[in-house]
N, C-alpha and C. Protein backbone atom coordinates (compact mmCIF):
# COMPACT_ATOMS: atom_id res chain seq x y z
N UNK A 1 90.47 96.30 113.84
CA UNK A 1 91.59 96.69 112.99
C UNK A 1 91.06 97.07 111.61
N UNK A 2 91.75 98.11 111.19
CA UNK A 2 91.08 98.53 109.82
C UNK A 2 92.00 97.79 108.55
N UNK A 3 90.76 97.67 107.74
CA UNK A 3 92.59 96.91 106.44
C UNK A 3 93.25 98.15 105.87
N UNK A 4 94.78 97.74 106.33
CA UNK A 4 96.11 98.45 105.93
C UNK A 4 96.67 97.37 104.36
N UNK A 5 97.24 98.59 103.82
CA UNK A 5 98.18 98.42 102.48
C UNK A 5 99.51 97.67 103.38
N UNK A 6 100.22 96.47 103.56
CA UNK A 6 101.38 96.15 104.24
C UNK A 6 102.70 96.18 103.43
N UNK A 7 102.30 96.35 101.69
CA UNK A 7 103.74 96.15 101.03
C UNK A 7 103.25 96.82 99.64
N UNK A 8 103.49 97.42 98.63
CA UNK A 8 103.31 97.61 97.18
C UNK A 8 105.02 96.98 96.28
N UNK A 9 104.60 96.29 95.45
CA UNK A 9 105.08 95.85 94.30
C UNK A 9 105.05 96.27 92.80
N UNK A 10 105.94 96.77 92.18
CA UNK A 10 106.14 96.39 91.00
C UNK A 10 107.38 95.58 90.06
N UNK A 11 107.02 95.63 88.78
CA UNK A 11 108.30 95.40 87.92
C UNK A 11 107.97 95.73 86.59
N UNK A 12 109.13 96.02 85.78
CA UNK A 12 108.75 96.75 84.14
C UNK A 12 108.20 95.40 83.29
N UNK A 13 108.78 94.74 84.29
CA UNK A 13 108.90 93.17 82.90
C UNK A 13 108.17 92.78 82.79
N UNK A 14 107.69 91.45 82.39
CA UNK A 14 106.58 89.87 82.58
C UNK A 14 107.24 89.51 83.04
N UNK A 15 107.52 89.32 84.24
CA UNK A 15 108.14 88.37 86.04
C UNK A 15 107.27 88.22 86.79
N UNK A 16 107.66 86.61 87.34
CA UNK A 16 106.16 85.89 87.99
C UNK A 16 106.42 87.42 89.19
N UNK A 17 107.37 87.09 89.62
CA UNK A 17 108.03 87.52 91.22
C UNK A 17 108.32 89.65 90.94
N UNK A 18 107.43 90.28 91.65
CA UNK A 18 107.91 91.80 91.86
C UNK A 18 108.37 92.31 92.86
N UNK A 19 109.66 92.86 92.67
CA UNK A 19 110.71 93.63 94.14
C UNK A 19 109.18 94.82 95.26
N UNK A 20 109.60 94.65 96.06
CA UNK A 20 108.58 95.78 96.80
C UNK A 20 109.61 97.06 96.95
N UNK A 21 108.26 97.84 97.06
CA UNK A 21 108.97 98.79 96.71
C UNK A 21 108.50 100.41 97.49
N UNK A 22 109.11 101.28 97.86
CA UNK A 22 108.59 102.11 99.13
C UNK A 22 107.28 102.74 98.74
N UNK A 23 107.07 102.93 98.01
CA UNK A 23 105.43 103.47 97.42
C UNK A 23 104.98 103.13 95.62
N UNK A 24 104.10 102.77 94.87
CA UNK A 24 103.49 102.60 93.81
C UNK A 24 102.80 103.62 93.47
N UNK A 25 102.72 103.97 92.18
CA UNK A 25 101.33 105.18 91.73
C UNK A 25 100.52 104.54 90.71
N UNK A 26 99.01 104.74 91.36
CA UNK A 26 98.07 104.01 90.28
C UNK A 26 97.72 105.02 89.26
N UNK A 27 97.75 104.88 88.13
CA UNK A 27 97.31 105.96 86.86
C UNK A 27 95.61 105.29 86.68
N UNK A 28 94.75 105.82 86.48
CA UNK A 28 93.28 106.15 86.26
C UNK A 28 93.09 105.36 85.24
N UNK A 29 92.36 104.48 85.23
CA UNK A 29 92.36 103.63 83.73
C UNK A 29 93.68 103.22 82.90
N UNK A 30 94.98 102.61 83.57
CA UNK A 30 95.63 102.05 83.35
C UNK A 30 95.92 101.08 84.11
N UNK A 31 96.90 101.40 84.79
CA UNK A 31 97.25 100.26 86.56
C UNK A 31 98.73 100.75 87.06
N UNK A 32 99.64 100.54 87.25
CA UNK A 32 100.34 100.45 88.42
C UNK A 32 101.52 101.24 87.27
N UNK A 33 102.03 102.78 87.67
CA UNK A 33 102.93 103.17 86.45
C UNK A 33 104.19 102.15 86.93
N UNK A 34 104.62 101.67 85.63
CA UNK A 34 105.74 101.44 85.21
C UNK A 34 105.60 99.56 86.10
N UNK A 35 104.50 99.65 85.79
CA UNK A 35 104.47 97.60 85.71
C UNK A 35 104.35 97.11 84.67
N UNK A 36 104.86 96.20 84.32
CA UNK A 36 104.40 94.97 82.66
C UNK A 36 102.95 94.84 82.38
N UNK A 37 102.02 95.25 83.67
CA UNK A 37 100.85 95.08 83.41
C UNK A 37 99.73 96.10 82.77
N UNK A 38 100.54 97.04 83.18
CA UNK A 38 99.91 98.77 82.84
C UNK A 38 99.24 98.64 81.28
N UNK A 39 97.94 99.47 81.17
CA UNK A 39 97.53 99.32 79.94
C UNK A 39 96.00 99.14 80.02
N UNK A 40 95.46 99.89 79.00
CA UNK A 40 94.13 99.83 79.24
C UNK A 40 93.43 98.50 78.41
N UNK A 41 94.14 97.71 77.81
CA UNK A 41 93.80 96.82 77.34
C UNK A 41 94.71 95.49 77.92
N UNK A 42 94.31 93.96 77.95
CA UNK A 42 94.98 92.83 78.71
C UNK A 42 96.73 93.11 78.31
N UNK A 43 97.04 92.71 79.51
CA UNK A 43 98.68 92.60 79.42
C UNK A 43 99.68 91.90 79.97
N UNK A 44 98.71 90.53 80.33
CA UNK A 44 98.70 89.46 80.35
C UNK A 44 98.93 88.47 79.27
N UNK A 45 100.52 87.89 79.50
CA UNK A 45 101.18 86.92 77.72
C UNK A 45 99.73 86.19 77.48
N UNK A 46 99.22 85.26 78.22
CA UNK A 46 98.27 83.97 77.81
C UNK A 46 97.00 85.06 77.19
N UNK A 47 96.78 85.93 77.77
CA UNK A 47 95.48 86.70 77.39
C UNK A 47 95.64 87.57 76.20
N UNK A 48 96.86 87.96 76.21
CA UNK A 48 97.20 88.51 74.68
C UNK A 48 97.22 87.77 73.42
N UNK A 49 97.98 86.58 74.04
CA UNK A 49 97.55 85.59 72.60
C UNK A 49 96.73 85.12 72.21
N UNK A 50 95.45 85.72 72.97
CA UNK A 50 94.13 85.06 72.80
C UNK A 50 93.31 86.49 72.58
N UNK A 51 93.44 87.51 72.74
CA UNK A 51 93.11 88.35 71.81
C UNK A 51 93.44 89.77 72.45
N UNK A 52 94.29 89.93 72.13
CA UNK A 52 94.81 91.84 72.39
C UNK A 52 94.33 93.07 73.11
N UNK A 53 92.93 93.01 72.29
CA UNK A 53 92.01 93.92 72.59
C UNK A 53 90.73 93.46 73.43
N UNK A 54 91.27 92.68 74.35
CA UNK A 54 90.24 92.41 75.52
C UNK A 54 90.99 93.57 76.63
N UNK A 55 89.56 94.04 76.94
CA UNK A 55 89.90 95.10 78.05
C UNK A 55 90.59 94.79 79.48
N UNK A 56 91.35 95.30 80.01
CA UNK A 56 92.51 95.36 81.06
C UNK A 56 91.24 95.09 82.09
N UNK A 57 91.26 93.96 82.49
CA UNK A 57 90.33 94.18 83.73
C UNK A 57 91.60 93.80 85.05
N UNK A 58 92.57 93.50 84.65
CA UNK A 58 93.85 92.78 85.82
C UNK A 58 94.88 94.39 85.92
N UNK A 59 94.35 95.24 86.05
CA UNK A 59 95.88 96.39 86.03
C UNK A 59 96.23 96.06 87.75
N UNK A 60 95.35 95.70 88.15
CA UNK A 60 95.66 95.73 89.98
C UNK A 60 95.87 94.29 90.55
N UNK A 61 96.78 93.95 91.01
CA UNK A 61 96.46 92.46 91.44
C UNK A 61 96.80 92.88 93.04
N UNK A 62 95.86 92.21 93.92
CA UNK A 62 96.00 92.38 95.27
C UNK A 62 95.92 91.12 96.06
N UNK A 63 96.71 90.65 97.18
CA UNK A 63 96.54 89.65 97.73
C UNK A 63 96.33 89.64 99.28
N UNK A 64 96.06 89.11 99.72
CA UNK A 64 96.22 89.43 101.25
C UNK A 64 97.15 88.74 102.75
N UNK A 65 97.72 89.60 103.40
CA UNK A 65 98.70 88.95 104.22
C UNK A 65 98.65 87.48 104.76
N UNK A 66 97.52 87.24 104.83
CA UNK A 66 97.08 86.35 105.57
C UNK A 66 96.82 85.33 104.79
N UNK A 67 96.36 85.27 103.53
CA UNK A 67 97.23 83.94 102.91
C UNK A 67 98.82 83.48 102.84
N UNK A 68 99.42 84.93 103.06
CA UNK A 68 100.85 84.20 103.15
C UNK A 68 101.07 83.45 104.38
N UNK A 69 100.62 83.99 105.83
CA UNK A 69 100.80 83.54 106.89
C UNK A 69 100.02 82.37 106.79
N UNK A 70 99.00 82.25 106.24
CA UNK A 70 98.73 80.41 106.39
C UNK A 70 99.77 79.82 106.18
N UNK A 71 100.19 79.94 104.02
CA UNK A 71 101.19 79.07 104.00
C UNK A 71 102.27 78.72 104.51
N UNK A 72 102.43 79.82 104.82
CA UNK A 72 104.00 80.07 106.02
C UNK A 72 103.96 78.70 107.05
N UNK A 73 102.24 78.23 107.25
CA UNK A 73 102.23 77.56 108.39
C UNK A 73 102.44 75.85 107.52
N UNK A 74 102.76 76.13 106.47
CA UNK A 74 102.21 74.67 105.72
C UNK A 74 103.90 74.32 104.91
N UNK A 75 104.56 75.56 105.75
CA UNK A 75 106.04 75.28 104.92
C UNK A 75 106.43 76.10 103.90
N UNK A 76 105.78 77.19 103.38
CA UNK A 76 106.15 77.69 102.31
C UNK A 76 106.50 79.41 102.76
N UNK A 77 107.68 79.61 102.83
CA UNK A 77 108.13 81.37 102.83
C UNK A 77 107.75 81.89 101.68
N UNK A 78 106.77 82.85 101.39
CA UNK A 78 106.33 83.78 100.51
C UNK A 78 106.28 85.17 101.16
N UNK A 79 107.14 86.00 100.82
CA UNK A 79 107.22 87.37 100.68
C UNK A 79 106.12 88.29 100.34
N UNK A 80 105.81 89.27 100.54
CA UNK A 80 105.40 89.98 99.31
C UNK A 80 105.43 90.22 98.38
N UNK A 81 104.83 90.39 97.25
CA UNK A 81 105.28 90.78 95.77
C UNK A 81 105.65 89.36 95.18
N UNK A 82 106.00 87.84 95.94
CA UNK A 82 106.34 87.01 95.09
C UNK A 82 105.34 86.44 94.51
N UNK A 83 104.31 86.77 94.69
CA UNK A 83 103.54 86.09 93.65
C UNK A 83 103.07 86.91 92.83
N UNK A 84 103.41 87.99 92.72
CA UNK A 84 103.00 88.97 91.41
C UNK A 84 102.18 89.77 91.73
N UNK A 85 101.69 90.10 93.02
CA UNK A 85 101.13 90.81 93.08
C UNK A 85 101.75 92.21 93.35
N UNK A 86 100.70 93.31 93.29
CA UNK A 86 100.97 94.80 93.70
C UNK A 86 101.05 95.44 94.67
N UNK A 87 99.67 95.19 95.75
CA UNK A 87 99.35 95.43 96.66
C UNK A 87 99.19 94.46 97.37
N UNK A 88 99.70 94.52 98.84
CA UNK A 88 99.58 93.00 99.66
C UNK A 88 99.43 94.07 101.17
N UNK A 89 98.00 93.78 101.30
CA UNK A 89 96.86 93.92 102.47
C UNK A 89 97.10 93.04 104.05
N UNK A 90 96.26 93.94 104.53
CA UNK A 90 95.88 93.12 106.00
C UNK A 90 94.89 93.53 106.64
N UNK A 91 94.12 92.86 107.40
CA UNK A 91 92.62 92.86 107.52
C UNK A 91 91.85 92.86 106.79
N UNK A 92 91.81 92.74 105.70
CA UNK A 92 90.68 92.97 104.33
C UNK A 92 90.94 91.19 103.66
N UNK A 93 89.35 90.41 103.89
CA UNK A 93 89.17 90.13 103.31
C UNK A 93 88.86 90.00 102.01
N UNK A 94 89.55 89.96 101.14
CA UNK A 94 89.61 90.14 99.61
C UNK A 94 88.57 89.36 99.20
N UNK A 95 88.69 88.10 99.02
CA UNK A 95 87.94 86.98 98.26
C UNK A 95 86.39 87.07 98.82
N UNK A 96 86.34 87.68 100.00
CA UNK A 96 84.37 87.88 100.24
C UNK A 96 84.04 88.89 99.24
N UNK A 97 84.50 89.75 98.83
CA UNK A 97 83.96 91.55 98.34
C UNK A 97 83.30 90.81 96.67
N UNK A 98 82.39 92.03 96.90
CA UNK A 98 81.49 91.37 94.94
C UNK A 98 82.20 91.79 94.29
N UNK A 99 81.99 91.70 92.96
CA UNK A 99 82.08 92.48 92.09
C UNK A 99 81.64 93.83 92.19
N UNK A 100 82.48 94.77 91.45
CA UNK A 100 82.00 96.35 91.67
C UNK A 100 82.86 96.68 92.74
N UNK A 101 82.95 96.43 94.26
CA UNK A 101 83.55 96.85 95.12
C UNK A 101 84.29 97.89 94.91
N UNK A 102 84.69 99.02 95.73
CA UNK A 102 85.56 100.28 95.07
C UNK A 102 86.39 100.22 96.62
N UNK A 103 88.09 100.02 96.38
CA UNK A 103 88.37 100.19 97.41
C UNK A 103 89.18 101.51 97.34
N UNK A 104 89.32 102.28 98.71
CA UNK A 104 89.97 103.54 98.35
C UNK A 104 90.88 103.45 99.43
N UNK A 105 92.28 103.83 98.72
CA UNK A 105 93.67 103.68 99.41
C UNK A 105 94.33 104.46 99.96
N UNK A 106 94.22 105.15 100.79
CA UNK A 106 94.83 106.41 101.28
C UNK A 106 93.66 107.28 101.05
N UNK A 107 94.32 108.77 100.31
CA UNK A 107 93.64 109.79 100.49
C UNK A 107 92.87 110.09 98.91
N UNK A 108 93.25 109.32 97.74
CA UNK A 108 93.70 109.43 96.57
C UNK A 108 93.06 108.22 95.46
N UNK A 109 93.74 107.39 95.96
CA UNK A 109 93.31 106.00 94.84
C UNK A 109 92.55 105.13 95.51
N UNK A 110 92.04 104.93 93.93
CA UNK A 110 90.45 104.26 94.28
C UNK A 110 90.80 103.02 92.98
N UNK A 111 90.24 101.51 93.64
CA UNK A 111 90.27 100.53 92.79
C UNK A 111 88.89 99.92 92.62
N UNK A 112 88.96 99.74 91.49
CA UNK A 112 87.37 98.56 91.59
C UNK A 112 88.11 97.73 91.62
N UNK A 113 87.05 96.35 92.33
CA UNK A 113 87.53 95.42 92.44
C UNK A 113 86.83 94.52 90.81
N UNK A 114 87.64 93.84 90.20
CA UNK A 114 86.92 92.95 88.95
C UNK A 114 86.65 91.86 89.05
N UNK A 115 87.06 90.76 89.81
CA UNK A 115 87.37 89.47 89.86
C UNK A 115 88.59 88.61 90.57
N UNK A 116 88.14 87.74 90.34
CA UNK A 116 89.75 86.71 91.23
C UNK A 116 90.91 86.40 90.03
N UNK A 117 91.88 86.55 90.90
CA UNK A 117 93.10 86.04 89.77
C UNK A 117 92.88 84.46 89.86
N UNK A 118 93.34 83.92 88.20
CA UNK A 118 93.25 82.69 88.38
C UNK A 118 94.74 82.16 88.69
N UNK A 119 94.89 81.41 89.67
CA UNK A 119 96.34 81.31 89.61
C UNK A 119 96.48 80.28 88.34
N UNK A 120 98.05 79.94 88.26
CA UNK A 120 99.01 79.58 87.48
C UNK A 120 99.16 78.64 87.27
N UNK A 121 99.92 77.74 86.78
CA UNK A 121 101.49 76.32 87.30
C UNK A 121 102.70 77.16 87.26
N UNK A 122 102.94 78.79 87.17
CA UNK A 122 103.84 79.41 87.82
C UNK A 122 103.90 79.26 89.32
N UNK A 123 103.07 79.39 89.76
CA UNK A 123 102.81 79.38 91.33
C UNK A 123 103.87 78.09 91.26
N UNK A 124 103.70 76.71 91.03
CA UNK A 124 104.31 75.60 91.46
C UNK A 124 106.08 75.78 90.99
N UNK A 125 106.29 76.55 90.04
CA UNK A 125 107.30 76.83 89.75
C UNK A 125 108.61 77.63 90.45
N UNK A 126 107.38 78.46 91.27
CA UNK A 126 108.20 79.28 92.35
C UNK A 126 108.58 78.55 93.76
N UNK A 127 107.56 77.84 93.82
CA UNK A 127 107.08 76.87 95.37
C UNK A 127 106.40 75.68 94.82
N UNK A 128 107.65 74.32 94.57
CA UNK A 128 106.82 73.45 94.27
C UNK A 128 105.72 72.79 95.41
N UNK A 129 104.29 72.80 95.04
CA UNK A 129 103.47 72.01 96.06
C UNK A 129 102.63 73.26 96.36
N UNK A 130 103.11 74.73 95.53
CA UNK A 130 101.88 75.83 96.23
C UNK A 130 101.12 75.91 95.87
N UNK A 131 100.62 75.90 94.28
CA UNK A 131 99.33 75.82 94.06
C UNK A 131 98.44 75.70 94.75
N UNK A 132 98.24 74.03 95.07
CA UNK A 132 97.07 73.59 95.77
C UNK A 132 96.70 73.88 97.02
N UNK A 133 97.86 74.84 97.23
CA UNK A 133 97.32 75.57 98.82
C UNK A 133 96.21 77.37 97.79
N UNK A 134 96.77 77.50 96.42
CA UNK A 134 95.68 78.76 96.07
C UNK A 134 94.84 78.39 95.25
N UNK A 135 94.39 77.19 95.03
CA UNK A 135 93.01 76.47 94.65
C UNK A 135 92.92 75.07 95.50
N UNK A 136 91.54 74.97 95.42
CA UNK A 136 91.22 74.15 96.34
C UNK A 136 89.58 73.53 95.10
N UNK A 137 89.55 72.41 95.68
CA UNK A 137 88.31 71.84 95.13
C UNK A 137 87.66 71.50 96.52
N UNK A 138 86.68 72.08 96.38
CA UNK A 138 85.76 71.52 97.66
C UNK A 138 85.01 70.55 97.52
N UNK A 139 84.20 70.41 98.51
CA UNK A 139 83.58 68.70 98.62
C UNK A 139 82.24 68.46 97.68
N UNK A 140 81.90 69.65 97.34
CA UNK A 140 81.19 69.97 96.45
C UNK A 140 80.96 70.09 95.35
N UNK A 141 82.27 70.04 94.80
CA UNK A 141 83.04 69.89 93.55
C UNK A 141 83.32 71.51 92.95
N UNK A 142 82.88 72.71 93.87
CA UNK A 142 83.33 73.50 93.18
C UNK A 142 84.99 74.31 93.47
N UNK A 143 85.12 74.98 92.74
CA UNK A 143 86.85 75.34 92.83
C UNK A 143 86.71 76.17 93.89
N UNK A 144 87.56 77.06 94.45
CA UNK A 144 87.78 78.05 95.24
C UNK A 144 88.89 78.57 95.06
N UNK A 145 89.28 79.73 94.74
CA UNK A 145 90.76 80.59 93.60
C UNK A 145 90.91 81.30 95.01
N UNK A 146 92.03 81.33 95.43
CA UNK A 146 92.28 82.42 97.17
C UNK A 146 93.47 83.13 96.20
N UNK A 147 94.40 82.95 95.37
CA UNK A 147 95.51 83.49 95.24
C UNK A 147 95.47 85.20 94.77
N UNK A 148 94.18 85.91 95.43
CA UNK A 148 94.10 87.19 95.58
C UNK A 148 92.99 87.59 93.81
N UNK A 149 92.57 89.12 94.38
CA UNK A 149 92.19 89.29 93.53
C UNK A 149 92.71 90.76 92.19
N UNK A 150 92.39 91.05 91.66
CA UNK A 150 92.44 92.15 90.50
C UNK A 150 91.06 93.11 90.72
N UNK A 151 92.05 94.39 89.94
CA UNK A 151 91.09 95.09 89.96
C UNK A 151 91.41 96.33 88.96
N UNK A 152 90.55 97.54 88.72
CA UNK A 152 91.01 98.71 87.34
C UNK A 152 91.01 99.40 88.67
N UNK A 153 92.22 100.33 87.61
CA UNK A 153 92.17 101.86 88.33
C UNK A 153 91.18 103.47 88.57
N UNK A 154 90.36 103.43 89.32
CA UNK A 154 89.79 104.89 89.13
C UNK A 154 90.15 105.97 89.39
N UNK A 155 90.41 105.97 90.42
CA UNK A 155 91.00 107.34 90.41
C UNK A 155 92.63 106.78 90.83
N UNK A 156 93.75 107.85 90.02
CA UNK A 156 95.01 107.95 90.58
C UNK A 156 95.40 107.85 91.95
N UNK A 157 96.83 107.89 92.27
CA UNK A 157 97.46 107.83 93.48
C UNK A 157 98.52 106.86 93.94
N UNK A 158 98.83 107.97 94.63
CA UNK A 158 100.08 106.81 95.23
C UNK A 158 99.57 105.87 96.57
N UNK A 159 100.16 104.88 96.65
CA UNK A 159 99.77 103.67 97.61
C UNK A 159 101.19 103.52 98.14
N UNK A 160 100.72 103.14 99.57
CA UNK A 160 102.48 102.91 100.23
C UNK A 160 101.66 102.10 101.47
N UNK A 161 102.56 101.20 102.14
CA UNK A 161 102.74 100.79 103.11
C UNK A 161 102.28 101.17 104.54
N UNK A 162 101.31 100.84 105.08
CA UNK A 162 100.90 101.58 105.95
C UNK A 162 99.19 102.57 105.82
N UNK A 163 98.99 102.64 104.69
CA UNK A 163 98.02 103.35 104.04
C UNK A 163 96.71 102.10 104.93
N UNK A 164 95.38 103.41 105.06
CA UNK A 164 94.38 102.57 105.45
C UNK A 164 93.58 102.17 103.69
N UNK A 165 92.95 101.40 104.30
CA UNK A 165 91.80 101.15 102.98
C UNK A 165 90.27 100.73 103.45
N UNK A 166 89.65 101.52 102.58
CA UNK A 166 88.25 101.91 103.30
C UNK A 166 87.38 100.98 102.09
N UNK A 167 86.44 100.11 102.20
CA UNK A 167 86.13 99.30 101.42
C UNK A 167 84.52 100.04 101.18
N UNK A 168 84.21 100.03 99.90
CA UNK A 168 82.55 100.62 99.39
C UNK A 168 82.24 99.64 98.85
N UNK A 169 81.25 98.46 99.26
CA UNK A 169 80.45 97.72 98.45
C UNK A 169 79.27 98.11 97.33
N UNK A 170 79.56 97.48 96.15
CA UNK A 170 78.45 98.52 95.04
C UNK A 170 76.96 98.57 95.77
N UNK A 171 76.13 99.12 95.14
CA UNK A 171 74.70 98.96 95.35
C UNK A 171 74.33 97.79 94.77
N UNK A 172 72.96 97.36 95.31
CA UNK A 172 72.49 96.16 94.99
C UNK A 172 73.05 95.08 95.51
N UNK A 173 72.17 94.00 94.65
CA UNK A 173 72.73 92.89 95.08
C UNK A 173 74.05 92.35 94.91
N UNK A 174 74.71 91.63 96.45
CA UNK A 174 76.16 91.06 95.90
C UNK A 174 76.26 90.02 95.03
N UNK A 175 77.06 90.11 94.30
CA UNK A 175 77.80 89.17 93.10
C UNK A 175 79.28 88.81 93.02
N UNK A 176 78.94 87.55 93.57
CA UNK A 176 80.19 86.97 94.07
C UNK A 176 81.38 86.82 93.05
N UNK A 177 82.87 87.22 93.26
CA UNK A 177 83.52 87.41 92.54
C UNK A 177 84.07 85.62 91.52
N UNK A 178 84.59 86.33 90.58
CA UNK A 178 84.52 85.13 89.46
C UNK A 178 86.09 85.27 88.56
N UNK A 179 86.35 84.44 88.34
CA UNK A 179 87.76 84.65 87.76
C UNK A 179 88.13 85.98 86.58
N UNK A 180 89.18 86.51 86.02
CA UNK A 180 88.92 87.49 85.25
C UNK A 180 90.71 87.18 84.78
């Protein structure tokens, strides 16, 4: 199975939760037209108040189907788009890909991948008890962030439902993704 686009999301506002919606257009060094997030610089409340002009590395947030269907199995109905994300995948492991990764969505748009979203205590707000199903501490003591990752826009395009996505790992060595 190849990884398919299964849902696109936006919203104008800062809302944890985005309506889905029949197709999205990514603008080239911005992110998703007409999301709260759009912008070539952070546009993110917590990251703005901590300094403005840190560069937009979050215009894309992507998650994948198959974390919802876990939780689904643990009690929790999550939709698409309710956790804020844009794009919500299937077959594509997200959380393996390095840094750099370029995924291309259709015929048109192309994302780097930047890093993992860090989730919230929104998350618990929406679904009390979800969090700790999108971080985990392992036995090892280190964290593990699943609640999808981010990424910038390169090239434009529209994304819809159904769209394949063809994954390009950068050159070199992999570098495992890291919060952003």
């Amino acid at each position: 199975m190849h990884p398919t686009v299964t849902a696109v999301s936006a919203h104008p506002t800062h809302t944890f939760t985005k309506p889905t919606r029949p197709s999205i257009r990514l603008l080239a060094g911005l992110g998703v037209e007409g999301d709260a997030h759009l912008g070539t610089t952070v546009q993110h409340r917590s990251r703005v108040a901590q300094d403005p002009t840190q560069p937009n590395l979050r215009q894309v947030h992507l998650i994948h189907a198959e974390l919802l269907d876990e939780v689904a199995t643990e009690g929790f109905h999550v939709l698409p788009g309710q956790l804020g994300e844009n794009i919500t995948t299937r077959g594509l492991d997200p959380l393996s890909l390095g840094t750099g990764t370029v995924l291309h969505l259709g015929p048109d748009a192309r994302i780097r991948v930047t890093g993992l979203r860090n989730p919230c205590a929104q998350i618990n707000d929406f679904a009390p008890g979800l969090l700790a199903h999108m971080v985990r501490r392992e036995q090892d003591g280190t964290i593990t962030r699943r609640a999808g990752i981010m990424g910038t826009v390169l090239a434009s395009g529209t994304v819809e439902p159904g769209m394949r996505i063809t994954v390009h790992p950068p050159q070199g060595p992999h570098i495992p993704l890291q919060r952003v």
